[in-house]
PDB file of N, CA and C in Angstrom:
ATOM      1  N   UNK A   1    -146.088-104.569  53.972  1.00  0.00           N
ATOM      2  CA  UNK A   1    -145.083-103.528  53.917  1.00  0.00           C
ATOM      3  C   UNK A   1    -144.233-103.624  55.180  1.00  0.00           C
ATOM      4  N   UNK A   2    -142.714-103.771  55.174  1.00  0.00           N
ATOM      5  CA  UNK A   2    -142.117-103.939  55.902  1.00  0.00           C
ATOM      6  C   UNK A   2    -142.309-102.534  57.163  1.00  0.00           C
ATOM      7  N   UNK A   3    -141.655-102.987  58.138  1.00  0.00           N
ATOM      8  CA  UNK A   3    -141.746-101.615  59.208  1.00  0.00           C
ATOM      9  C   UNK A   3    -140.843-100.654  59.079  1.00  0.00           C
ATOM     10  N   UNK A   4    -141.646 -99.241  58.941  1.00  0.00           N
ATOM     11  CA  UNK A   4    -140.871 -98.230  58.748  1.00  0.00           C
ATOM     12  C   UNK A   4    -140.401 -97.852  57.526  1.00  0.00           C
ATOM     13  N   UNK A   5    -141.262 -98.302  56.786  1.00  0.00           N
ATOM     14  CA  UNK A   5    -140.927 -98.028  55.033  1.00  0.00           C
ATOM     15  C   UNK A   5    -142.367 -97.217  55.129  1.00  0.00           C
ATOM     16  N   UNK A   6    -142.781 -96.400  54.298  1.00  0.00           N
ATOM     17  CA  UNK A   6    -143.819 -95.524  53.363  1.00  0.00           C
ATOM     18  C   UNK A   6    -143.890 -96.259  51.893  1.00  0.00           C
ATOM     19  N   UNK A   7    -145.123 -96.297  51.885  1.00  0.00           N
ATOM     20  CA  UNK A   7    -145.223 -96.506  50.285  1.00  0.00           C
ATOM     21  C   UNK A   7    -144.395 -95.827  49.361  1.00  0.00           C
ATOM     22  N   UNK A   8    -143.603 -94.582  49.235  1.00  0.00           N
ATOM     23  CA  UNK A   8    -143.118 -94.345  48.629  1.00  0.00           C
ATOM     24  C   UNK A   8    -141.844 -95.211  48.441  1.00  0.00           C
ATOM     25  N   UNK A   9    -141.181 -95.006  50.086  1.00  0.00           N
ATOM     26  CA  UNK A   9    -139.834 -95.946  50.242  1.00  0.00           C
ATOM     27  C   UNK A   9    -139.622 -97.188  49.565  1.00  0.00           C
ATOM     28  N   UNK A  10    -141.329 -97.753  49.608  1.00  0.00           N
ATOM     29  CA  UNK A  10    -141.677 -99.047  49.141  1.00  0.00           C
ATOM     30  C   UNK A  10    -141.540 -99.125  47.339  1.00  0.00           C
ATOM     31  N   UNK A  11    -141.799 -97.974  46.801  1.00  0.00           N
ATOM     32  CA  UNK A  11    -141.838 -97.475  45.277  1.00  0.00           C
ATOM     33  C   UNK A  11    -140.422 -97.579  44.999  1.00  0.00           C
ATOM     34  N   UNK A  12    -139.750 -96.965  45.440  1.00  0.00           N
ATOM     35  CA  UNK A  12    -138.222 -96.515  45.194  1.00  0.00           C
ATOM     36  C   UNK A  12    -137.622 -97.594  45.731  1.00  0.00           C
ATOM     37  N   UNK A  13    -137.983 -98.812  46.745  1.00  0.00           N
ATOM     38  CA  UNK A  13    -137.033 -99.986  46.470  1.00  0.00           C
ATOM     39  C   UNK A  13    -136.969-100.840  45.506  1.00  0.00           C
ATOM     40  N   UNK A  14    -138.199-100.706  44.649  1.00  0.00           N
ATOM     41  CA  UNK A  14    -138.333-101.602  43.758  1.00  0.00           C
ATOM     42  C   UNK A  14    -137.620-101.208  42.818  1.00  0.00           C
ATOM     43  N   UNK A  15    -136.873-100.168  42.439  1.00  0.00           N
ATOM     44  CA  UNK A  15    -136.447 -99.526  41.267  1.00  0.00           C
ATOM     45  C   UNK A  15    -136.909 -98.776  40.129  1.00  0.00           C
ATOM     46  N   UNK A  16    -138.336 -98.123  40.763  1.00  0.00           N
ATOM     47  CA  UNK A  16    -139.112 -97.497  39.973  1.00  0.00           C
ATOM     48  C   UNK A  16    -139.206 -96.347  39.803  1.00  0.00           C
ATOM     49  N   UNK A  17    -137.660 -95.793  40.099  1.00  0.00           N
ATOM     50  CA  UNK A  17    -137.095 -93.824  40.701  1.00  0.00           C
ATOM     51  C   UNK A  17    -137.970 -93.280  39.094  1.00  0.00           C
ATOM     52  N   UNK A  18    -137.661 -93.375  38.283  1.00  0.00           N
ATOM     53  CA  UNK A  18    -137.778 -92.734  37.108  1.00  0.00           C
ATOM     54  C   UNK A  18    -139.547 -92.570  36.774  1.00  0.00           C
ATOM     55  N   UNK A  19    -140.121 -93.631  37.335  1.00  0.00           N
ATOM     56  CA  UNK A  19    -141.585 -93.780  37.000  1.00  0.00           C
ATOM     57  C   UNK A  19    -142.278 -92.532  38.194  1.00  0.00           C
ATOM     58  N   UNK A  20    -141.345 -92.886  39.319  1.00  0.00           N
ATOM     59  CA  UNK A  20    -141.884 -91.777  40.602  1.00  0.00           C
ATOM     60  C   UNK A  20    -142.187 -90.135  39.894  1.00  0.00           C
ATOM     61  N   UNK A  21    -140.332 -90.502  39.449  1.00  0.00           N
ATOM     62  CA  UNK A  21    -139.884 -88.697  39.483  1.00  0.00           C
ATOM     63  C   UNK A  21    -140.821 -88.675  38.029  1.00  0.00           C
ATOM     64  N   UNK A  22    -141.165 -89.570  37.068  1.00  0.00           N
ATOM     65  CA  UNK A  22    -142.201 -88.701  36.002  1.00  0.00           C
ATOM     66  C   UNK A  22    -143.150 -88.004  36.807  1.00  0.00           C
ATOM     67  N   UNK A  23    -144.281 -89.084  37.955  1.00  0.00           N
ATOM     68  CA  UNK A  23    -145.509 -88.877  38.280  1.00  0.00           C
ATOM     69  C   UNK A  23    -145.100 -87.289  38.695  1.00  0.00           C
ATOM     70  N   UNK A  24    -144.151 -87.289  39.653  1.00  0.00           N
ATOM     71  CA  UNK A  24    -144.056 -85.921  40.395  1.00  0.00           C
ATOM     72  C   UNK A  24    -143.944 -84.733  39.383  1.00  0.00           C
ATOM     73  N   UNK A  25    -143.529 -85.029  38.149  1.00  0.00           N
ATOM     74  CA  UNK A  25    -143.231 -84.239  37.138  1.00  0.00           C
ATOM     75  C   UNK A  25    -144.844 -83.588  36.882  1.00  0.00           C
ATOM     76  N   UNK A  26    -145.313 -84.693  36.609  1.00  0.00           N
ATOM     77  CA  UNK A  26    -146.794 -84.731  36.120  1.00  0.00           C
ATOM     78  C   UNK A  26    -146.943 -83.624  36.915  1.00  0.00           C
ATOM     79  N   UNK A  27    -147.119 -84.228  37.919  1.00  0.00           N
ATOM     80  CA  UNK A  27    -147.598 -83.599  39.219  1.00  0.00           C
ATOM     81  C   UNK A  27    -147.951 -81.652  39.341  1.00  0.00           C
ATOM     82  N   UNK A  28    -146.208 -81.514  39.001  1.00  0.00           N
ATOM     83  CA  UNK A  28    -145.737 -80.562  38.954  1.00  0.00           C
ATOM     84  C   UNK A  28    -146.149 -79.282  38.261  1.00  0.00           C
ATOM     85  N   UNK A  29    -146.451 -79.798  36.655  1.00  0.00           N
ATOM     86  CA  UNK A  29    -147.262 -79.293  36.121  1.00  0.00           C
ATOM     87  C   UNK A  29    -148.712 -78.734  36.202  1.00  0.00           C
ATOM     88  N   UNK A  30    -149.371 -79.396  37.000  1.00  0.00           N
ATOM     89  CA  UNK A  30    -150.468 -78.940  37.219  1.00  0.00           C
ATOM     90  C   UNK A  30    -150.993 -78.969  38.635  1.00  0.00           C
ATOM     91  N   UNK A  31    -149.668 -77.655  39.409  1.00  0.00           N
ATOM     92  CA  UNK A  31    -149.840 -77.649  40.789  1.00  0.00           C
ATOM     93  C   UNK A  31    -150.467 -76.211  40.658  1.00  0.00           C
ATOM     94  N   UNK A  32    -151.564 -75.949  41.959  1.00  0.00           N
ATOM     95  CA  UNK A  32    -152.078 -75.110  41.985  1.00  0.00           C
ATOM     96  C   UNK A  32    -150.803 -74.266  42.803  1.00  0.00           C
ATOM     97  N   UNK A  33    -151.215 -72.465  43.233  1.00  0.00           N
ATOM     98  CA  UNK A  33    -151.016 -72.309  44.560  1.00  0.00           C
ATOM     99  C   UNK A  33    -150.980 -72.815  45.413  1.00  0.00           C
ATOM    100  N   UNK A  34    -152.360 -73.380  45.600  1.00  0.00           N
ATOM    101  CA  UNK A  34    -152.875 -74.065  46.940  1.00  0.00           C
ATOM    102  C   UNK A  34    -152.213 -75.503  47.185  1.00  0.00           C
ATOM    103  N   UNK A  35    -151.952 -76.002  46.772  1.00  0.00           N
ATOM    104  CA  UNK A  35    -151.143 -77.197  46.204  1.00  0.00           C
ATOM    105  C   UNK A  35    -149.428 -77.585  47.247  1.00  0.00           C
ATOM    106  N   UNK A  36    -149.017 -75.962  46.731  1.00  0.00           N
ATOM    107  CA  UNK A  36    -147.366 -76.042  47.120  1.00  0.00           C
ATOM    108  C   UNK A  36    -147.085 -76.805  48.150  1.00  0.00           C
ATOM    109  N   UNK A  37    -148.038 -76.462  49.519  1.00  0.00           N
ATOM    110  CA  UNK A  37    -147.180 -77.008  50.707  1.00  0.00           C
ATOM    111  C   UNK A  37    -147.498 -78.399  50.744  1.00  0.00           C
ATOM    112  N   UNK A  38    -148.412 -79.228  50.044  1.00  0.00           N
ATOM    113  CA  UNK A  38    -148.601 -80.539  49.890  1.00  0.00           C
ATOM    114  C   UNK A  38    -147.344 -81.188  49.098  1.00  0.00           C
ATOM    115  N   UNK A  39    -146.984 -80.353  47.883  1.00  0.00           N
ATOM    116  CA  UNK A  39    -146.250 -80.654  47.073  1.00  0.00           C
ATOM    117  C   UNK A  39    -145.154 -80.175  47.828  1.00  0.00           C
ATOM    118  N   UNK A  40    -144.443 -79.696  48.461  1.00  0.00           N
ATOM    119  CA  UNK A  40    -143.176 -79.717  49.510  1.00  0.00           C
ATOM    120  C   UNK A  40    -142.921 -80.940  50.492  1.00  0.00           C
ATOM    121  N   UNK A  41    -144.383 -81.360  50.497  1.00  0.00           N
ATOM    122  CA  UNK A  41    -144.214 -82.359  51.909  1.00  0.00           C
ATOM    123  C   UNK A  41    -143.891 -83.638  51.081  1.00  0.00           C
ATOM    124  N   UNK A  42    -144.842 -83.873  49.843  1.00  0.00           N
ATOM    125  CA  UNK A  42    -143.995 -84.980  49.328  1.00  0.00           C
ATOM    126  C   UNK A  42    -142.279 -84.708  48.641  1.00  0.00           C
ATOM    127  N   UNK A  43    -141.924 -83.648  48.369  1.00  0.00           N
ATOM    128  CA  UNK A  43    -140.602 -83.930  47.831  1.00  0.00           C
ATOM    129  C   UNK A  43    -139.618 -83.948  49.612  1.00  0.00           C
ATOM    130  N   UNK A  44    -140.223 -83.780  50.088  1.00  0.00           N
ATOM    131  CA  UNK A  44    -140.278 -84.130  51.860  1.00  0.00           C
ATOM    132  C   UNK A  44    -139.269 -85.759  51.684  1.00  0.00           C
ATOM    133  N   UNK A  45    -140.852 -86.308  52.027  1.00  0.00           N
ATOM    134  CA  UNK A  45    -140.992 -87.564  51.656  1.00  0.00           C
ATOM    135  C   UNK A  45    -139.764 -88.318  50.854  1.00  0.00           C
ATOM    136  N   UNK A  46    -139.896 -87.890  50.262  1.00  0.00           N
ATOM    137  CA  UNK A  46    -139.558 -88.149  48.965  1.00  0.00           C
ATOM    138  C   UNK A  46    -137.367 -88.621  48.797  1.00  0.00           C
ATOM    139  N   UNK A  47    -137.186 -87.204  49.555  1.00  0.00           N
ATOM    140  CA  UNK A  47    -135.757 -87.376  49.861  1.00  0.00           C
ATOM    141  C   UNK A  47    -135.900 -88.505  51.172  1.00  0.00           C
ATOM    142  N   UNK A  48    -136.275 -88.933  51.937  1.00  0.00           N
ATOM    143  CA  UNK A  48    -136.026 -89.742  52.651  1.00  0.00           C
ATOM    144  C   UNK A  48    -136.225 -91.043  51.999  1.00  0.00           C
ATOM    145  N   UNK A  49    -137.112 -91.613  50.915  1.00  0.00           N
ATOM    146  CA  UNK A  49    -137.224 -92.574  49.762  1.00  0.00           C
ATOM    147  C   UNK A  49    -135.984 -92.906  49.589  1.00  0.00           C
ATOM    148  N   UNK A  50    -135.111 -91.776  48.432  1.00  0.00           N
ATOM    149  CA  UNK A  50    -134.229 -91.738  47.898  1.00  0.00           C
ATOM    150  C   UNK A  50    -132.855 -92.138  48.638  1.00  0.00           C
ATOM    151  N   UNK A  51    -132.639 -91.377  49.995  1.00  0.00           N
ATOM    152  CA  UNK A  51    -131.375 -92.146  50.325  1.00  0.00           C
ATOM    153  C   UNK A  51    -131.774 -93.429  51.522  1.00  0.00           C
ATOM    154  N   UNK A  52    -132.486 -94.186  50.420  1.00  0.00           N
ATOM    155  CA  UNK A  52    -132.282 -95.793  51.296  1.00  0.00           C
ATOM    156  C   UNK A  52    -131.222 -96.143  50.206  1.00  0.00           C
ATOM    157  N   UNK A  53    -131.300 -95.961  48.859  1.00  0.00           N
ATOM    158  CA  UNK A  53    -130.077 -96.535  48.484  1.00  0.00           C
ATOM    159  C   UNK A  53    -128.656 -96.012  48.047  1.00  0.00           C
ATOM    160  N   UNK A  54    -128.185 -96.753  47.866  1.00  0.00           N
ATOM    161  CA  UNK A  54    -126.649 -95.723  47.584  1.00  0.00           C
ATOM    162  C   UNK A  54    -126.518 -94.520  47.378  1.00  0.00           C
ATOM    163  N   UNK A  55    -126.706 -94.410  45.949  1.00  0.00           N
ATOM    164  CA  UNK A  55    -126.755 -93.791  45.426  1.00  0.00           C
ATOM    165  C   UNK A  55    -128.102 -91.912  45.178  1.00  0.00           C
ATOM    166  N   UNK A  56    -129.130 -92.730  45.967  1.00  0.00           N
ATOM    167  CA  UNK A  56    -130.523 -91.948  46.146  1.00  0.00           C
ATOM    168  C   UNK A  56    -129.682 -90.356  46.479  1.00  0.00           C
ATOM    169  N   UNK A  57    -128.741 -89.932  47.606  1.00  0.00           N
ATOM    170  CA  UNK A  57    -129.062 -88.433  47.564  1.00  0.00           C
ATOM    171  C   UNK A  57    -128.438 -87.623  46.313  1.00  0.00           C
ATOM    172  N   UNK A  58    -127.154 -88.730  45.637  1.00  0.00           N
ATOM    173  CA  UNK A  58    -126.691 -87.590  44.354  1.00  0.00           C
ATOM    174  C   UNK A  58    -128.414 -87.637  43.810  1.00  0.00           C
ATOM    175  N   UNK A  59    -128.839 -88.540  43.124  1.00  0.00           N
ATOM    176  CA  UNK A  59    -130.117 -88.463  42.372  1.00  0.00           C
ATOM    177  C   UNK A  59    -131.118 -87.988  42.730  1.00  0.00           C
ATOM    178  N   UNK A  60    -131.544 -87.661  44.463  1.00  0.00           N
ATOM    179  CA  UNK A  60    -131.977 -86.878  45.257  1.00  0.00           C
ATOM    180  C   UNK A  60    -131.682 -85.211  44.280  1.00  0.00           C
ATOM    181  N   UNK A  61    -130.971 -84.860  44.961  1.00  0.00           N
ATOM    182  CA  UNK A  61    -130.215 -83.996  44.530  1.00  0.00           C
ATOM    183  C   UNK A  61    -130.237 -83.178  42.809  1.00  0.00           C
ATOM    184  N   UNK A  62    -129.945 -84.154  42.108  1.00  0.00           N
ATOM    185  CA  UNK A  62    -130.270 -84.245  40.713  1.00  0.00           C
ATOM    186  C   UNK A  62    -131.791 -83.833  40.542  1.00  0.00           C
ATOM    187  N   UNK A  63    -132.382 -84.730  40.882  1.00  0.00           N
ATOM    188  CA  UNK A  63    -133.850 -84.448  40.620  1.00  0.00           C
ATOM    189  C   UNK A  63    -134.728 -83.138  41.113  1.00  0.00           C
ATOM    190  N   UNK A  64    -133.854 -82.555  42.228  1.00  0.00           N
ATOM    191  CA  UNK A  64    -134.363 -81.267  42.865  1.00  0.00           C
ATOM    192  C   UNK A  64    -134.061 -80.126  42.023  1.00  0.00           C
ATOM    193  N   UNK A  65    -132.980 -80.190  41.062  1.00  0.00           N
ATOM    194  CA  UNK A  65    -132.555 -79.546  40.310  1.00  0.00           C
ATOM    195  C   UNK A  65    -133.312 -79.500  39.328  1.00  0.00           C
ATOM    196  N   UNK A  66    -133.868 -80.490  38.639  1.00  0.00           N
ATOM    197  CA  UNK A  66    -134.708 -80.689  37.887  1.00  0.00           C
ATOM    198  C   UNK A  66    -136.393 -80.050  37.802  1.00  0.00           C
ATOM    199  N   UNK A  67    -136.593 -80.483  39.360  1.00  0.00           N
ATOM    200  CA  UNK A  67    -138.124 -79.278  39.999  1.00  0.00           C
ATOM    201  C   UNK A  67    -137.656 -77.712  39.547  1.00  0.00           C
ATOM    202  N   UNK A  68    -136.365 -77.659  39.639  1.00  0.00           N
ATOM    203  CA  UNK A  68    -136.211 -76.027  40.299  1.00  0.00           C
ATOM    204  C   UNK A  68    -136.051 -75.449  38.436  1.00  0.00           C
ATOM    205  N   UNK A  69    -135.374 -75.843  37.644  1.00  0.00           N
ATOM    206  CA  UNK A  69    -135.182 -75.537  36.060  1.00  0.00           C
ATOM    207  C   UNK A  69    -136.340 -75.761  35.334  1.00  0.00           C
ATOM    208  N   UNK A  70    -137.687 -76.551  35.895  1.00  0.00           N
ATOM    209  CA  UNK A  70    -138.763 -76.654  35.385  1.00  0.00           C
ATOM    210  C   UNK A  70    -139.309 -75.225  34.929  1.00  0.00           C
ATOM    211  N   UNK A  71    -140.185 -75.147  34.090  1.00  0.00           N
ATOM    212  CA  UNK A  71    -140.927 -73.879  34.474  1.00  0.00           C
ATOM    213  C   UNK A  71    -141.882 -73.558  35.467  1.00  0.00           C
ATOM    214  N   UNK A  72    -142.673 -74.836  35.719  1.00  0.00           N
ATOM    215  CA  UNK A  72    -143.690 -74.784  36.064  1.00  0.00           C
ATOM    216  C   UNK A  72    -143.587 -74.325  37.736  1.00  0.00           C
ATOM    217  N   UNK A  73    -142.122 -74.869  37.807  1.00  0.00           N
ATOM    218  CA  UNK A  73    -141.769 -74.290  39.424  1.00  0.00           C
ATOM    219  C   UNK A  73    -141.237 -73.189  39.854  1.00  0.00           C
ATOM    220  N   UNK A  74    -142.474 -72.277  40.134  1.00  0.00           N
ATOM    221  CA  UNK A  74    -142.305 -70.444  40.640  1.00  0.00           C
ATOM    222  C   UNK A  74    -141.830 -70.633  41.825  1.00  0.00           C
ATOM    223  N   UNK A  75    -141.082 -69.257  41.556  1.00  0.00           N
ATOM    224  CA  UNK A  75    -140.695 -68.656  42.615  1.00  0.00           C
ATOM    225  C   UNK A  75    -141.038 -69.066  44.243  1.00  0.00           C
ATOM    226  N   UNK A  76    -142.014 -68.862  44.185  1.00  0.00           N
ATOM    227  CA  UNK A  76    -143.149 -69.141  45.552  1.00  0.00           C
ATOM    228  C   UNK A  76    -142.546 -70.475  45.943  1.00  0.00           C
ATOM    229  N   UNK A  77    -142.651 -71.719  45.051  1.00  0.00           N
ATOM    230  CA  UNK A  77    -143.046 -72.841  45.298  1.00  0.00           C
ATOM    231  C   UNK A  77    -141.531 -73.141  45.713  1.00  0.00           C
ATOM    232  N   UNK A  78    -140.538 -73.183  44.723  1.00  0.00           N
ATOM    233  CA  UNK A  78    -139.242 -73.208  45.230  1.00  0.00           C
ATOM    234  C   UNK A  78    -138.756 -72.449  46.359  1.00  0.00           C
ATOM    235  N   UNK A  79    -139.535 -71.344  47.172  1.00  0.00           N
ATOM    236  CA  UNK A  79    -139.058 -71.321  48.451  1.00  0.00           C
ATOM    237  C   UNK A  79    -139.996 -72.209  49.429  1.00  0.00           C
ATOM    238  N   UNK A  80    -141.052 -72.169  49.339  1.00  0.00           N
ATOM    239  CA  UNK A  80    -141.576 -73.439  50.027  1.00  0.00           C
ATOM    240  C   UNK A  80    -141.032 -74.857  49.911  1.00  0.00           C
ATOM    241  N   UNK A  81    -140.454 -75.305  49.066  1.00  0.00           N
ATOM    242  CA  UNK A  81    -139.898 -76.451  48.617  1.00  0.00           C
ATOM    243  C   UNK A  81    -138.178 -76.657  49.942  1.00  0.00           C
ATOM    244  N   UNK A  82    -137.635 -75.724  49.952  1.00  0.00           N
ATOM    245  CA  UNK A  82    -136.501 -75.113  50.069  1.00  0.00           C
ATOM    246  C   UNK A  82    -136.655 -75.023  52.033  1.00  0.00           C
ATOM    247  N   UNK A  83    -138.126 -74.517  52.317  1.00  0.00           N
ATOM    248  CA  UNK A  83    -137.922 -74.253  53.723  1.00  0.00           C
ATOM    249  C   UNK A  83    -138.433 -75.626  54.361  1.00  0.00           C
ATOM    250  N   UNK A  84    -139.264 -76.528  53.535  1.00  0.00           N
ATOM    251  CA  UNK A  84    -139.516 -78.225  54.519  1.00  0.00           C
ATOM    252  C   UNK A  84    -138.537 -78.378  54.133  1.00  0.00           C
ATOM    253  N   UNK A  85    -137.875 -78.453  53.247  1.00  0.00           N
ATOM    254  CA  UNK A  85    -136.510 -79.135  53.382  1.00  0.00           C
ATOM    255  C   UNK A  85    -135.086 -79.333  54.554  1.00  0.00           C
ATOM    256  N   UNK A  86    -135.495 -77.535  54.714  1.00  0.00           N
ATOM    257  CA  UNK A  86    -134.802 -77.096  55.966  1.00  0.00           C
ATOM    258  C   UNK A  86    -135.309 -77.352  57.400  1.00  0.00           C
ATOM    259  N   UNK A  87    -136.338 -77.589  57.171  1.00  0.00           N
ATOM    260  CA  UNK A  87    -137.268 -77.754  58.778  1.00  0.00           C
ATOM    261  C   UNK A  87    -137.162 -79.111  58.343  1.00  0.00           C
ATOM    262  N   UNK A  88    -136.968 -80.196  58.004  1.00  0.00           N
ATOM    263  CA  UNK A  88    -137.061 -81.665  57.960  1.00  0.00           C
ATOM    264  C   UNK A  88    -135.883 -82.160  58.046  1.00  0.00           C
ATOM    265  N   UNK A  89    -134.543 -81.790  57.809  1.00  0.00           N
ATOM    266  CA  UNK A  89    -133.272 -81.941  57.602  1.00  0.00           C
ATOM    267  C   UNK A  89    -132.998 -82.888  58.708  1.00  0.00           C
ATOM    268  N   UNK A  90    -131.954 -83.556  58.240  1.00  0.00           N
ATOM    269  CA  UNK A  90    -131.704 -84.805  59.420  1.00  0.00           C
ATOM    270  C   UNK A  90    -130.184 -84.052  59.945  1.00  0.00           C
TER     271      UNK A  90
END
């Protein structure tokens, strides 16, 4: 693994955005409470993946939209989601 890539970064260069954002989907579905702030840190993660390439923050972006219209993503979780985002911000 090159330096300064994450396995994820490493996922999303290969061109495998859609296989990611299912797992996280998965994911999503069967997040506890207890869960959220893990599940914040990877959509963390996750945006820094996304804009290695061009295009990554519209689809960034897109896909956050997608967490947030889910059902499965309460209230709770979308402000936790919302504040690493803000405390991680470049």
């Amino acid at each position: 693994m090159p330096y300064g890539h994450t396995g994820v970064e490493m996922l999303l260069d290969r061109g495998n955005k859609h296989t990611y954002i299912q797992c996280i989907h998965q994911k999503l579905y069967h997040l506890t409470q207890g869960d959220y702030e893990e599940f914040a840190s990877i959509v963390v993660a996750a945006r820094a993946a996304f804009q290695i390439t061009p295009e990554g923050n519209a689809q960034f972006k897109d896909w956050l939209q997608s967490i947030k219209r889910s059902k499965s993503c309460k209230k709770e979780l979308w402000s936790q989601i919302n504040a690493a985002l803000q405390s991680n911000s470049k």
